[in-house]
Protein backbone atom coordinates (compact mmCIF):
# COMPACT_ATOMS: atom_id res chain seq x y z
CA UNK A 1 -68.08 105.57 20.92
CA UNK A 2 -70.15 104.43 18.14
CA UNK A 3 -73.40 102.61 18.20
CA UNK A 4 -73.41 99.12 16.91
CA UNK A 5 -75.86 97.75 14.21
CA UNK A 6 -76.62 94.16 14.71
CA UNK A 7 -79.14 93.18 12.35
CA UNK A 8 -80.30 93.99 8.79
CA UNK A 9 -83.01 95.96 6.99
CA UNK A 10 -84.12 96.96 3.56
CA UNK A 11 -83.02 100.10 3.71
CA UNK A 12 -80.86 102.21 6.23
CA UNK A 13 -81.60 105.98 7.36
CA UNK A 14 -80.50 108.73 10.26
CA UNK A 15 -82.47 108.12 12.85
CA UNK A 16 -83.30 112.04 12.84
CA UNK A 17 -85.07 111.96 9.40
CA UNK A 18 -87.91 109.77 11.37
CA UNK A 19 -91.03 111.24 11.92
CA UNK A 20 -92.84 109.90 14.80
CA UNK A 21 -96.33 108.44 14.25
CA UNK A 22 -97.54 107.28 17.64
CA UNK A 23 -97.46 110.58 19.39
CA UNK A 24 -97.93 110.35 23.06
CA UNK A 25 -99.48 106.61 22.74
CA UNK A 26 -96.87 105.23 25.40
CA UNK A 27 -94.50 106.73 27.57
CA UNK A 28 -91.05 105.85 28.46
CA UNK A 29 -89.88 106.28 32.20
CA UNK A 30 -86.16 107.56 33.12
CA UNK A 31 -85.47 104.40 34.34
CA UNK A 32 -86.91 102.33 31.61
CA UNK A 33 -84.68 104.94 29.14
CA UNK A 34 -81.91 104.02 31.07
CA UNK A 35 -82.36 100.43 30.69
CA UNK A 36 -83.10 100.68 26.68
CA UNK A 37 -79.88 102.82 26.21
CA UNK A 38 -77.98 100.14 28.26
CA UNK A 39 -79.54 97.43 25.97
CA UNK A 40 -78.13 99.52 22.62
CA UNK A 41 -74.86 99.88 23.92
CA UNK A 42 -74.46 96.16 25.33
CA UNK A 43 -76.21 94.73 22.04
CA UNK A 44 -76.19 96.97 19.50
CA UNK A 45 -79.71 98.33 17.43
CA UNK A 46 -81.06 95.11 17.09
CA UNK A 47 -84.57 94.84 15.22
CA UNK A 48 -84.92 97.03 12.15
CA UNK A 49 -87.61 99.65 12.98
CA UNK A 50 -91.10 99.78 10.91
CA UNK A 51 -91.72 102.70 8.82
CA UNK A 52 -94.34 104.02 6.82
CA UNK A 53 -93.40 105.88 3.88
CA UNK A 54 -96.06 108.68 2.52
CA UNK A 55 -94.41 110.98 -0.45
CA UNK A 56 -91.22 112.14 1.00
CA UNK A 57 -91.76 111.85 4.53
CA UNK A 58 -90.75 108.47 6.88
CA UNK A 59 -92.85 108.19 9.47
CA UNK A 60 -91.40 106.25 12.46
CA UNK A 61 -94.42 103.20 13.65
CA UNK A 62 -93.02 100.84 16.39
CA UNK A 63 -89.48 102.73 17.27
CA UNK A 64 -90.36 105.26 19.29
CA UNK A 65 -88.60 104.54 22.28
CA UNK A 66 -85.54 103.39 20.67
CA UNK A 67 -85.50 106.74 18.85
CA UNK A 68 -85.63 108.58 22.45
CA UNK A 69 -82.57 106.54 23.06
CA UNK A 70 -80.73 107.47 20.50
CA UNK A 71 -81.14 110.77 20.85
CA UNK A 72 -79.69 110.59 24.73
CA UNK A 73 -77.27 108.25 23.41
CA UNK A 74 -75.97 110.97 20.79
CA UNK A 75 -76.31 114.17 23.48
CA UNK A 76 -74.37 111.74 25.54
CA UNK A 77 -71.35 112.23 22.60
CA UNK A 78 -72.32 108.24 20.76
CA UNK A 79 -71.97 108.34 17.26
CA UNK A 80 -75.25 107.12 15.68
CA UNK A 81 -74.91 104.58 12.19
CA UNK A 82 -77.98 105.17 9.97
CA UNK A 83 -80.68 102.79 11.38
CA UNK A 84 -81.86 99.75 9.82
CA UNK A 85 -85.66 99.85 8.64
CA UNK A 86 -88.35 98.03 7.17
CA UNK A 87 -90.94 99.83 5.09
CA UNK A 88 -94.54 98.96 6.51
CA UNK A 89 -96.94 99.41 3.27
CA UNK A 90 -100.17 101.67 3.74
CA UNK A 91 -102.50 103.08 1.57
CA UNK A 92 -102.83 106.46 3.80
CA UNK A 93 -102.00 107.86 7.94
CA UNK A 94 -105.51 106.06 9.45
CA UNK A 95 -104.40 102.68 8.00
CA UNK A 96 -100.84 103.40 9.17
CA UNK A 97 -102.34 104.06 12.43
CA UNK A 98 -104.54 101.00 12.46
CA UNK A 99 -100.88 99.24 11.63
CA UNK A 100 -99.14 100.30 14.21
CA UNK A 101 -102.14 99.73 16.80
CA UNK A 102 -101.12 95.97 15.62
CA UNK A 103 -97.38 96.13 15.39
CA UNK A 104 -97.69 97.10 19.35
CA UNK A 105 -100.38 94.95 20.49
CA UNK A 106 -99.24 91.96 22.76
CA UNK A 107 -101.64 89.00 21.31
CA UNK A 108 -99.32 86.36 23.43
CA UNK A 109 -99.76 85.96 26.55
CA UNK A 110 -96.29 85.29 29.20
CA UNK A 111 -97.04 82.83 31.97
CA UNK A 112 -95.52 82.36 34.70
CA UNK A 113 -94.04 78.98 34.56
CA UNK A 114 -92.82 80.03 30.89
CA UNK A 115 -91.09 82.89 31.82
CA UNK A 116 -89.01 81.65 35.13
CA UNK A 117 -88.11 78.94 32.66
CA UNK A 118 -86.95 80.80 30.03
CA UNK A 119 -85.14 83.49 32.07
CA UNK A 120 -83.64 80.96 34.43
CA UNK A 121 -82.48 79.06 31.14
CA UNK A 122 -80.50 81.94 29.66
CA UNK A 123 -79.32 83.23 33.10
CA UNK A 124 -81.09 86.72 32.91
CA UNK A 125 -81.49 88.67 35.70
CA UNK A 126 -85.11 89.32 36.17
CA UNK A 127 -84.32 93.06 37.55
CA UNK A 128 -83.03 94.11 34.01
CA UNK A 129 -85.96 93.18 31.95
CA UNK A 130 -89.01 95.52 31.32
CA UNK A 131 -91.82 93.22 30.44
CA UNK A 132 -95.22 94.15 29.51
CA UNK A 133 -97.80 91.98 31.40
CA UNK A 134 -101.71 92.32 31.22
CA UNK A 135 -103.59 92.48 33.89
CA UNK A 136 -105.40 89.23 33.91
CA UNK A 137 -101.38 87.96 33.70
CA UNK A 138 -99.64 86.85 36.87
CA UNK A 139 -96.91 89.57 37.70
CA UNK A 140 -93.87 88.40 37.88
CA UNK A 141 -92.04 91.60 39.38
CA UNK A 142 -93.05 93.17 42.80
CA UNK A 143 -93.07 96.62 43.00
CA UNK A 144 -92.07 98.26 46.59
CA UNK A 145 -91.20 102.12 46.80
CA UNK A 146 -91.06 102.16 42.91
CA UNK A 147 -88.34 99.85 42.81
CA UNK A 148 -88.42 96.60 40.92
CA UNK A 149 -87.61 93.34 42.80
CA UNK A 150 -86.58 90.49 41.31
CA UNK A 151 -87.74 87.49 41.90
CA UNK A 152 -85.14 84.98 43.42
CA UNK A 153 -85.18 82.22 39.91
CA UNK A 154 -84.19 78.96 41.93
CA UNK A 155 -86.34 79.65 44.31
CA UNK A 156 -89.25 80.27 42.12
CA UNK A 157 -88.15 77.22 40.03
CA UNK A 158 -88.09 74.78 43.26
CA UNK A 159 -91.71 76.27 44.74
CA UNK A 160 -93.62 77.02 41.48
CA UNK A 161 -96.15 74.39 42.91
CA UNK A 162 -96.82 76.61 45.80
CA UNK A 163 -96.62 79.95 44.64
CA UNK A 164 -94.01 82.78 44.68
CA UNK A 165 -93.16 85.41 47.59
CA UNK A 166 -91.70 88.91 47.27
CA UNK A 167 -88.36 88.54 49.53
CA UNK A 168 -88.58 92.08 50.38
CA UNK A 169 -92.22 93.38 50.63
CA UNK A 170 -93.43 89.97 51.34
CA UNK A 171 -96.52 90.27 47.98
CA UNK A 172 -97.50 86.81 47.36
CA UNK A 173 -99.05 85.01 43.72
């Protein structure tokens, strides 16, 4: 089983020869590792990652996850292409830092109408996605005994005027 590449970069390296630059700036959940690895073996790697170059050392800036998901991926016996990547330019670590403080941020914000519409266009199943929301956003995905619920799309279409109800725990927005 080998790992597919869908997309391009500038330059392509093993995965391993990253080093990460974040450090414990976000966390990835078992079941949100789960869901990435699912993604890469559905779709493929498919965003080159961002990297920061200083002397002989890459330093990994927005693929952190996707790096944990390789590695699981590989200990699971997948064969692992060199990655795509995209050099990020800095002139030393703070301003890399700084970087990658706005390679993560999330300057958009999702609303509600805008995302039933565009999931319910493409025929996504809202349990599958892991989306970041803000808290001044409207959440979109209940959460009952840790477990997502998804939020039935035709009926959220046909009632967006009146507002949306968790079918299982009953949460209303």
């Amino acid at each position: 089983m080998r790992i597919k590449i869908t997309c391009e970069g500038t330059d392509y390296v093993d995965y391993k020869s990253l080093v990460p630059l974040q450090g414990d700036l976000k966390t990835l959940s078992p079941e949100n590792l789960e869901k990435l690895k699912k993604s890469i073996t559905k779709y493929g790697f498919t965003a080159p990652g961002f990297v920061w170059k200083s002397g002989k050392t890459l330093y990994a800036m927005d693929l952190h996850q996707r790096l944990k998901a390789l590695g699981s991926l590989f200990s699971e016996g997948y064969e692992i292409p060199d990655i795509p990547i995209v050099y990020i330019q800095a002139k030393n670590k703070k301003e890399a830092k700084e970087k990658l403080l706005h390679i993560t941020s999330q300057y958009g914000e999702f609303s509600k109408q805008g995302i039933i519409d565009y999931v319910y266009d493409a025929d996504i199943a809202m349990a599958e996605l892991v989306i970041r929301l803000t808290t001044e956003e409207i959440p979109l995905i209940a959460q009952y005994d840790n477990e997502a619920v998804a939020i039935d799309l035709e009926d959220s279409k046909n009632e967006s005027e009146q507002g949306i109800k968790c079918p299982k725990c009953g949460f209303e927005w």
